[in-house]
PDB file of N, CA and C in Angstrom:
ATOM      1  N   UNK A   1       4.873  24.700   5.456  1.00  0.00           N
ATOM      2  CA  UNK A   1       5.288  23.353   5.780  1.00  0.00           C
ATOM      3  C   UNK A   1       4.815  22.420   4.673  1.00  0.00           C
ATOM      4  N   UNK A   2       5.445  21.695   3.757  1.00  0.00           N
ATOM      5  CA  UNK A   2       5.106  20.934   3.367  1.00  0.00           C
ATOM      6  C   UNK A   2       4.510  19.480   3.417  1.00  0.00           C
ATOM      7  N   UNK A   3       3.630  18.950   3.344  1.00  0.00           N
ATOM      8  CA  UNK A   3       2.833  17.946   2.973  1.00  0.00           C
ATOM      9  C   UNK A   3       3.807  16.939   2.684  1.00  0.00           C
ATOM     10  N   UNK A   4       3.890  15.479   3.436  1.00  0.00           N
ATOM     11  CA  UNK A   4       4.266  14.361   3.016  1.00  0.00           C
ATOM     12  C   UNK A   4       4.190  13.695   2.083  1.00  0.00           C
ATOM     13  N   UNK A   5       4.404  13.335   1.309  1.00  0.00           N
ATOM     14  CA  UNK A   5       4.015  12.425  -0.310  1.00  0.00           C
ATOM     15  C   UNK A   5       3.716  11.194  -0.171  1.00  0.00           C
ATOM     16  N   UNK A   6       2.590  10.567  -0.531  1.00  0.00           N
ATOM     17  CA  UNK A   6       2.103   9.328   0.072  1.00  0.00           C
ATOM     18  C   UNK A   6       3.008   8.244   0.320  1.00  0.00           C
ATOM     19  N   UNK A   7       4.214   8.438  -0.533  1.00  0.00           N
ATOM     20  CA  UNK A   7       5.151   6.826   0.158  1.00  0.00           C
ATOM     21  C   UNK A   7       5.353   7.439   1.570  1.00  0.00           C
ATOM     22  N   UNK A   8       5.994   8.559   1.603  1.00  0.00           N
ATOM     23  CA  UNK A   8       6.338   8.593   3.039  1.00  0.00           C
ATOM     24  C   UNK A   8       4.970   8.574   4.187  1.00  0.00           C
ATOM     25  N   UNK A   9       3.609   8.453   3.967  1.00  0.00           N
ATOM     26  CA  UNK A   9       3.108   8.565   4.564  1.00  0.00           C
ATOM     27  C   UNK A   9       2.610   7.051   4.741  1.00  0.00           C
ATOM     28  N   UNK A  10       2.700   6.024   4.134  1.00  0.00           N
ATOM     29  CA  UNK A  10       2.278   4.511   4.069  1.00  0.00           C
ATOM     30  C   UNK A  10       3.810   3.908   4.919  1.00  0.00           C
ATOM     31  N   UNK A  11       4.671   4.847   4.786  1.00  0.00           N
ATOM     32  CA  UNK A  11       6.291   4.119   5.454  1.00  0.00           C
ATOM     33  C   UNK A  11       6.226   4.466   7.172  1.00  0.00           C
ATOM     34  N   UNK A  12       5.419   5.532   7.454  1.00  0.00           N
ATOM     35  CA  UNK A  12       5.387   6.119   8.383  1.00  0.00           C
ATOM     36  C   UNK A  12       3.859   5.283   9.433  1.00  0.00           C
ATOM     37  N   UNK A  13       2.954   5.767   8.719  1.00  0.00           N
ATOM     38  CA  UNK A  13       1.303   5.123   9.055  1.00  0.00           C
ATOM     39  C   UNK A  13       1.308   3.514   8.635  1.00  0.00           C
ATOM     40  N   UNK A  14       1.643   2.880   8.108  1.00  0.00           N
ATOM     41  CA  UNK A  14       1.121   1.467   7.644  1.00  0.00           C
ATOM     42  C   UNK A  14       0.479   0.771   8.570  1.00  0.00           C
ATOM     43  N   UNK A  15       0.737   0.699   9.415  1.00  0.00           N
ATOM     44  CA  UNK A  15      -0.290   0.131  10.726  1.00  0.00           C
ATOM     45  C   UNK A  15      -0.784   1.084  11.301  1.00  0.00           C
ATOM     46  N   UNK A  16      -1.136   2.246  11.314  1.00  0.00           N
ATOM     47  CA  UNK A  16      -1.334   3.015  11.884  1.00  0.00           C
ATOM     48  C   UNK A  16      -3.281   2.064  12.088  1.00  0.00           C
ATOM     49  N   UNK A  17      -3.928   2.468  13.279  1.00  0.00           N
ATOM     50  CA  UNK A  17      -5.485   2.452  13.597  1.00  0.00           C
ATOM     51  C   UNK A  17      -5.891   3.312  12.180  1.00  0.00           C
ATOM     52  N   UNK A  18      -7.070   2.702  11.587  1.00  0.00           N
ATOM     53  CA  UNK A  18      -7.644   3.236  10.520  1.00  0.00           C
ATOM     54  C   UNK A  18      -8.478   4.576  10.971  1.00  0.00           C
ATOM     55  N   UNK A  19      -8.596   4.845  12.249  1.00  0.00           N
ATOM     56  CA  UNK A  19      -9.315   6.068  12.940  1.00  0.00           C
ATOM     57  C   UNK A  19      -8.467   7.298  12.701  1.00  0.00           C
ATOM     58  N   UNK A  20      -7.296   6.902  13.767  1.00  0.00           N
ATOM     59  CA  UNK A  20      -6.108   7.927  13.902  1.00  0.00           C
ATOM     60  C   UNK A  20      -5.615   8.367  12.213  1.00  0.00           C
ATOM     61  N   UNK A  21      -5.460   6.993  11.371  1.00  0.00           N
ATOM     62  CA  UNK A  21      -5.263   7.690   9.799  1.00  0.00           C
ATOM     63  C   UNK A  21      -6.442   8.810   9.130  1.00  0.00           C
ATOM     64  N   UNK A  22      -7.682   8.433   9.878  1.00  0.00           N
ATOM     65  CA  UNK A  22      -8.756   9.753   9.364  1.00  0.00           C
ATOM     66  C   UNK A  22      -8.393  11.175   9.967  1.00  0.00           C
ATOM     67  N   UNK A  23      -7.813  10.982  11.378  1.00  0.00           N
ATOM     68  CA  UNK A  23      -8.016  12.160  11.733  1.00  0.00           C
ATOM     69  C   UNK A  23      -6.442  12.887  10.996  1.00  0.00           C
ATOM     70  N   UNK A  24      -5.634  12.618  10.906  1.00  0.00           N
ATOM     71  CA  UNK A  24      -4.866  12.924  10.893  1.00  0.00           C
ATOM     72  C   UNK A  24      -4.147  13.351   9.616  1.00  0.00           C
ATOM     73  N   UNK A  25      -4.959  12.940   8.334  1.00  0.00           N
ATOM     74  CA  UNK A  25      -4.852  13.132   6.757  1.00  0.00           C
ATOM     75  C   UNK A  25      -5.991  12.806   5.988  1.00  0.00           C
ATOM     76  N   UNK A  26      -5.852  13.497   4.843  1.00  0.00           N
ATOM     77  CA  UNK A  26      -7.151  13.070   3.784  1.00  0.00           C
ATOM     78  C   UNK A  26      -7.202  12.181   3.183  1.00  0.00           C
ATOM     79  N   UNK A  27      -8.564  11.879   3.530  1.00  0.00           N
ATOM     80  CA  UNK A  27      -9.165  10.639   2.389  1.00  0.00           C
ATOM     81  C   UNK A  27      -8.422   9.882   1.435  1.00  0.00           C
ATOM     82  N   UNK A  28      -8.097  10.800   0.708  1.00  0.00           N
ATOM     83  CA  UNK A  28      -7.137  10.453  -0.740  1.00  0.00           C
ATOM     84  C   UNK A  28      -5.956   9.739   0.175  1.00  0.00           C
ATOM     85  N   UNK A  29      -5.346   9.869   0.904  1.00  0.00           N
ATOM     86  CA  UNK A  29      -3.903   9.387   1.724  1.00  0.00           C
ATOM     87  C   UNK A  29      -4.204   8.321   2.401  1.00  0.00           C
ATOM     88  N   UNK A  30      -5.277   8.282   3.263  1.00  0.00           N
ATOM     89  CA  UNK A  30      -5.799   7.416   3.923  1.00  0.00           C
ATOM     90  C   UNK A  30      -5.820   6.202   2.654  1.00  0.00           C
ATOM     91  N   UNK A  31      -6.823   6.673   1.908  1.00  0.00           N
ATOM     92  CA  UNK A  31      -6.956   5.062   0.909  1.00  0.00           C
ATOM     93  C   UNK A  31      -5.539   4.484   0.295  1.00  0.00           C
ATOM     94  N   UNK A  32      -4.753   5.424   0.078  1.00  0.00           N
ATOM     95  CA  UNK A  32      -3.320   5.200  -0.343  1.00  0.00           C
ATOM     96  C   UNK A  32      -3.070   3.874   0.754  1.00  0.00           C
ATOM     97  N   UNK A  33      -3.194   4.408   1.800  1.00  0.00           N
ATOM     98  CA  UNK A  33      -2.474   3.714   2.775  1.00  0.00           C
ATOM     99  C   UNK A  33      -2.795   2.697   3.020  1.00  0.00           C
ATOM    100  N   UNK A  34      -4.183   2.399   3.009  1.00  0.00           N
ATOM    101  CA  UNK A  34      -5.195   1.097   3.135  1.00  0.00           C
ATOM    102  C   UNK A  34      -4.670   0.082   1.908  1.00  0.00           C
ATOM    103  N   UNK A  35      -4.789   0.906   1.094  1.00  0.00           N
ATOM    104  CA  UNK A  35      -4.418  -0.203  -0.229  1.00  0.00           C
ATOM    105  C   UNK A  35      -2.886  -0.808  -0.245  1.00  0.00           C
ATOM    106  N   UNK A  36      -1.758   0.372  -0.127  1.00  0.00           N
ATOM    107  CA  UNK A  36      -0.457  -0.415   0.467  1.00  0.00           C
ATOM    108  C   UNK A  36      -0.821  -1.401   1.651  1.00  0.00           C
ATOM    109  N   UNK A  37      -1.288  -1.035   2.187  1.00  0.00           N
ATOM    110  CA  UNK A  37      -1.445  -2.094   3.462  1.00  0.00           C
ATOM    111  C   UNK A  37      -1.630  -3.507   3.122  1.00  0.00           C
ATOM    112  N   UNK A  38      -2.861  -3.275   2.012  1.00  0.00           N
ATOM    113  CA  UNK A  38      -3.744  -4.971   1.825  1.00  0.00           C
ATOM    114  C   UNK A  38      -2.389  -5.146   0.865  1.00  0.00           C
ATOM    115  N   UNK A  39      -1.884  -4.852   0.259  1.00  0.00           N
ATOM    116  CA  UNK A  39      -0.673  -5.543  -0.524  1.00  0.00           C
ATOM    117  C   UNK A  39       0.071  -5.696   0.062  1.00  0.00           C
ATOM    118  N   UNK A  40       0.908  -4.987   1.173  1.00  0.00           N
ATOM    119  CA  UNK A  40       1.857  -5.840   1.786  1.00  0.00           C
ATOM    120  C   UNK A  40       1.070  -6.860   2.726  1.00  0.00           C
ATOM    121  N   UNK A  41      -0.193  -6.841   3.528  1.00  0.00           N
ATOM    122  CA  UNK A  41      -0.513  -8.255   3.709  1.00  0.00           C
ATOM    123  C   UNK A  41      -0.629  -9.203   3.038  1.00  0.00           C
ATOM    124  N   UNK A  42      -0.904  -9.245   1.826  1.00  0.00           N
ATOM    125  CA  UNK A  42      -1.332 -10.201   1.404  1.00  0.00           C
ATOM    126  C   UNK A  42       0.029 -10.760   0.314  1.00  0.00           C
ATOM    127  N   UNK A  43       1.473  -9.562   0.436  1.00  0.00           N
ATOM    128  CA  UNK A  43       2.162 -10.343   0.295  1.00  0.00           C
ATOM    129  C   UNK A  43       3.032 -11.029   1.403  1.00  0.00           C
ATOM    130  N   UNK A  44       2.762 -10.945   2.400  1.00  0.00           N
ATOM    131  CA  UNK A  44       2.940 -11.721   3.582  1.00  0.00           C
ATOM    132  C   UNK A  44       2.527 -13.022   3.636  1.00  0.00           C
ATOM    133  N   UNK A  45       1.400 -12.975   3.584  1.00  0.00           N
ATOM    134  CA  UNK A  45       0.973 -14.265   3.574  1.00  0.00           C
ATOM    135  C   UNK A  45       1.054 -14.868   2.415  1.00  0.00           C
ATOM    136  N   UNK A  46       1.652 -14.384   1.118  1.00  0.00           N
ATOM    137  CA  UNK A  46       2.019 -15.686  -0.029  1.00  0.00           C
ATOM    138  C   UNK A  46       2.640 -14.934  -0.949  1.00  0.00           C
ATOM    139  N   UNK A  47       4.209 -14.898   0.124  1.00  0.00           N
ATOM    140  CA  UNK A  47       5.511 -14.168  -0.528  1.00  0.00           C
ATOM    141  C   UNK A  47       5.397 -14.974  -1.875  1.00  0.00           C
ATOM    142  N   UNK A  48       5.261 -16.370  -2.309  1.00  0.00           N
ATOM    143  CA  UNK A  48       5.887 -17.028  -3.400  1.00  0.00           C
ATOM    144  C   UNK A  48       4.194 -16.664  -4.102  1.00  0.00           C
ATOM    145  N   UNK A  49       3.388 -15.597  -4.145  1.00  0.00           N
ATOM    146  CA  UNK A  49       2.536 -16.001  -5.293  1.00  0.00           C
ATOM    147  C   UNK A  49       2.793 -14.653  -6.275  1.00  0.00           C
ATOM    148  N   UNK A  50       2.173 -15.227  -7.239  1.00  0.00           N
ATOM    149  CA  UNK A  50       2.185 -14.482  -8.572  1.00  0.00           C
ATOM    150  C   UNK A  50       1.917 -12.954  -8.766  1.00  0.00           C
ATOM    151  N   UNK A  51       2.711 -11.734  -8.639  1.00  0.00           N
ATOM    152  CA  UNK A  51       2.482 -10.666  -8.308  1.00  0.00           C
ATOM    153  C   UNK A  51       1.449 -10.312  -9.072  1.00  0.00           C
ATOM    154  N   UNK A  52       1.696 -10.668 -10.486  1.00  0.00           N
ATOM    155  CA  UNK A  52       0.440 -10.150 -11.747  1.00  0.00           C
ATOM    156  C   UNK A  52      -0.935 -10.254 -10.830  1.00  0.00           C
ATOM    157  N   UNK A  53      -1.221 -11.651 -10.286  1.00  0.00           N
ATOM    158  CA  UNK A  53      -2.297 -11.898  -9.416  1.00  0.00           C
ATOM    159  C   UNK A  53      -2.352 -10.916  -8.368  1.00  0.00           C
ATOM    160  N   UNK A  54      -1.572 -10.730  -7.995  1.00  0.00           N
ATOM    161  CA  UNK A  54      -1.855  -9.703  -6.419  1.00  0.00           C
ATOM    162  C   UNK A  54      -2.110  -8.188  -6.976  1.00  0.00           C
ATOM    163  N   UNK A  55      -1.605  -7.583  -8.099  1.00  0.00           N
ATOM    164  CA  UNK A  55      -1.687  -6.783  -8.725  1.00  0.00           C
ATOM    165  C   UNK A  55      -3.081  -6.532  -9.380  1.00  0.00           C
ATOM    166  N   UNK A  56      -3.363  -7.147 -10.301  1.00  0.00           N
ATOM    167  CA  UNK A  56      -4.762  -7.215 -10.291  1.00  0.00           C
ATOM    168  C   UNK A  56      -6.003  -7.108  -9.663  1.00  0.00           C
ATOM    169  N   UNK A  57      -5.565  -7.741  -8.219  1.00  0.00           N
ATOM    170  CA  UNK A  57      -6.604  -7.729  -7.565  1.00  0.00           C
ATOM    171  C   UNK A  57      -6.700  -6.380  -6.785  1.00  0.00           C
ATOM    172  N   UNK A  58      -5.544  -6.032  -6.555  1.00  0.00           N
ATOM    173  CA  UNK A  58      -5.723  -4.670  -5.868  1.00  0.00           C
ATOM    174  C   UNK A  58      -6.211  -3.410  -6.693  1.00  0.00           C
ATOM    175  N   UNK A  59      -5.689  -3.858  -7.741  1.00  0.00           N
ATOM    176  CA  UNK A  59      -5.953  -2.742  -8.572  1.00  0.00           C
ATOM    177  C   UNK A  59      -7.748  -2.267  -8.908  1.00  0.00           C
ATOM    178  N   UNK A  60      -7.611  -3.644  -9.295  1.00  0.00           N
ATOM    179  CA  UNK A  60      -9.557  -4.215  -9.271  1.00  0.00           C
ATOM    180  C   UNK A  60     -10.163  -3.540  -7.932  1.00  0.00           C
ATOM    181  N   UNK A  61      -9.911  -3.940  -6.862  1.00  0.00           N
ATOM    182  CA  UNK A  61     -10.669  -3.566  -5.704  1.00  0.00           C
ATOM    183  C   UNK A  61     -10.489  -2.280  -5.209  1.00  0.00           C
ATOM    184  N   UNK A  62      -9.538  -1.760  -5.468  1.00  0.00           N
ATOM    185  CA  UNK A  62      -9.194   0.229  -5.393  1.00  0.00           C
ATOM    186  C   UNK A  62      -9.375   1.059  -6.167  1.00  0.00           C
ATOM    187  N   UNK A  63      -9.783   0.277  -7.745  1.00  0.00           N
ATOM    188  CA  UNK A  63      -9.750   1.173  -9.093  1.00  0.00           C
ATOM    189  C   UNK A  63      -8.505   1.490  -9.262  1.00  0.00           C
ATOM    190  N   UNK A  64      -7.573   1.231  -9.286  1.00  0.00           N
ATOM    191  CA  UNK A  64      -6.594   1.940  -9.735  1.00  0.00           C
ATOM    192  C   UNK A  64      -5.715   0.673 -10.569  1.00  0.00           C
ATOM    193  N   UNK A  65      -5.127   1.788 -11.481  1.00  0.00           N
ATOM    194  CA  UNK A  65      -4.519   1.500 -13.334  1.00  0.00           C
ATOM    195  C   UNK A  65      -3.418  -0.141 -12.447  1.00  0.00           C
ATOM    196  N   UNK A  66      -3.304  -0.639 -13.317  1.00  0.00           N
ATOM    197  CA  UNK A  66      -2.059  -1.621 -12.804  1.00  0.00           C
ATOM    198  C   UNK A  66      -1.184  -1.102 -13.094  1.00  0.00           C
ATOM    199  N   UNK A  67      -0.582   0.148 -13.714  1.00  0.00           N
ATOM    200  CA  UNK A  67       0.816  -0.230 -13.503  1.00  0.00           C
ATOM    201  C   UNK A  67       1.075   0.796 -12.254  1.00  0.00           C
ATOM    202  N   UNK A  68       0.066   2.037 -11.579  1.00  0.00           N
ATOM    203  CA  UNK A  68       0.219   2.274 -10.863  1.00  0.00           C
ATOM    204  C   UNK A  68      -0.148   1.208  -9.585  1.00  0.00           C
ATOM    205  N   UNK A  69      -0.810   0.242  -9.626  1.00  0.00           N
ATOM    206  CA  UNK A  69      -0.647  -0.876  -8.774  1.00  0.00           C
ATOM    207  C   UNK A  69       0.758  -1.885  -8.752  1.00  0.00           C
ATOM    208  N   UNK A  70       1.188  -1.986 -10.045  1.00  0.00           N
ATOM    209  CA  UNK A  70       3.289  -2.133  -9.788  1.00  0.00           C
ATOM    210  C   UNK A  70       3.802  -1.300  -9.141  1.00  0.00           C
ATOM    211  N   UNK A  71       4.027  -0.091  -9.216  1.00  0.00           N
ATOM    212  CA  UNK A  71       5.012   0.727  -8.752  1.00  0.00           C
ATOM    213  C   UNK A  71       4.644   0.375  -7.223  1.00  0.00           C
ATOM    214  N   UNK A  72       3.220   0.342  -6.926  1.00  0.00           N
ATOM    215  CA  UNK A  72       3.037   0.597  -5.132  1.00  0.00           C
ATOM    216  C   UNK A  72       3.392  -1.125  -4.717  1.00  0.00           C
ATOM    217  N   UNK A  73       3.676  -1.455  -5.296  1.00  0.00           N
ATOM    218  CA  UNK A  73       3.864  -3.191  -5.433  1.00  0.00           C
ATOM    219  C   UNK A  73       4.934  -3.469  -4.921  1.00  0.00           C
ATOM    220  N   UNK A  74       5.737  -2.554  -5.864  1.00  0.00           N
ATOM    221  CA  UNK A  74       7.750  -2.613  -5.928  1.00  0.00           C
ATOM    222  C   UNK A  74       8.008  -1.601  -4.111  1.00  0.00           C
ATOM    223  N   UNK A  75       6.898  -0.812  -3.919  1.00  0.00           N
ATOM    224  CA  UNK A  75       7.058  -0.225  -2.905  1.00  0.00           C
ATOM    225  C   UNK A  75       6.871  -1.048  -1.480  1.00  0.00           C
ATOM    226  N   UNK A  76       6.029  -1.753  -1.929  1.00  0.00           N
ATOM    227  CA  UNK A  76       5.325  -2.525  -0.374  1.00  0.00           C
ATOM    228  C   UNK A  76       6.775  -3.313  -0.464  1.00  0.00           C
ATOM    229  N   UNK A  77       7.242  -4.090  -1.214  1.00  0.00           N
ATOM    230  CA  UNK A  77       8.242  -4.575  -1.086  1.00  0.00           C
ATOM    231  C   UNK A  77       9.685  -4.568  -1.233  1.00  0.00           C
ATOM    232  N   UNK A  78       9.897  -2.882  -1.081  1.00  0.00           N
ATOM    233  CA  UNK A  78      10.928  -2.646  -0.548  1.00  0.00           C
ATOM    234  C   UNK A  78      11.133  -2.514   1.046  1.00  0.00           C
ATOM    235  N   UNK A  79       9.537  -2.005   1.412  1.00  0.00           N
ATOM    236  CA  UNK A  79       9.989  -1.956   2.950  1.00  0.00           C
ATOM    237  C   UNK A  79       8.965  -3.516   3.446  1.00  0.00           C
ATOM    238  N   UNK A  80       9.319  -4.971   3.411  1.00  0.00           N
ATOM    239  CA  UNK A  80       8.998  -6.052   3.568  1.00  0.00           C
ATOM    240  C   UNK A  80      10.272  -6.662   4.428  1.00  0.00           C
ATOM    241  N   UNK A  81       9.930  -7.471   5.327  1.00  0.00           N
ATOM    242  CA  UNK A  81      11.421  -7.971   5.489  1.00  0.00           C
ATOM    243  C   UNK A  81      11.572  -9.338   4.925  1.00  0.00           C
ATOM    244  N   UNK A  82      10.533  -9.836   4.227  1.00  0.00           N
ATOM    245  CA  UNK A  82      10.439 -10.999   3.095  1.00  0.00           C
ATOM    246  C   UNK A  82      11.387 -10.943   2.011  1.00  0.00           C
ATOM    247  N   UNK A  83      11.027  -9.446   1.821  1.00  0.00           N
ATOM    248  CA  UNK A  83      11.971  -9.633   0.353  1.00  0.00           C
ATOM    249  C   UNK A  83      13.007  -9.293   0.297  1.00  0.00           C
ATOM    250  N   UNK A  84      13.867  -8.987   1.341  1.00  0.00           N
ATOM    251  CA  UNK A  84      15.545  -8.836   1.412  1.00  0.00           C
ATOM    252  C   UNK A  84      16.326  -9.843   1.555  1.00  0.00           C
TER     253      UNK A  84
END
């Protein structure tokens, strides 16, 4: 059986209880998911701000490269209903 690939697992879990996401996948997926999460909140609450800014900061606070913080960027906001 194959293993989900983290978009499908942040499209599926995104609200999921941060408990039920432990039991249910690893670490590595879990933080995936946490970190999509704080980016699509926080582009919720300020659809009109500066992605570079929101990008940065996530990237900063998860360690991870910015441009892999774009791609999960372009992701949170494909499934947004802000940005359609």
């Amino acid at each position: 059986m194959p293993y989900p690939n983290a978009i499908e697992v942040c499209r599926a879990e995104l609200f999921t209880k941060d408990v039920e996401l432990h039991e249910g996948y690893l670490d590595q997926k879990v933080e995936k998911v946490m970190c999509m999460r704080e980016m699509y909140n926080q582009f919720i609450a300020n659809p009109d701000g500066i992605n570079c800014e929101l990008v940065a900061e996530v990237s900063q606070r998860h360690c991870i490269d910015r441009m892999t913080a774009y791609s999960e960027f372009a992701v949170v906001k494909s499934f947004c209903p802000l940005s359609r």
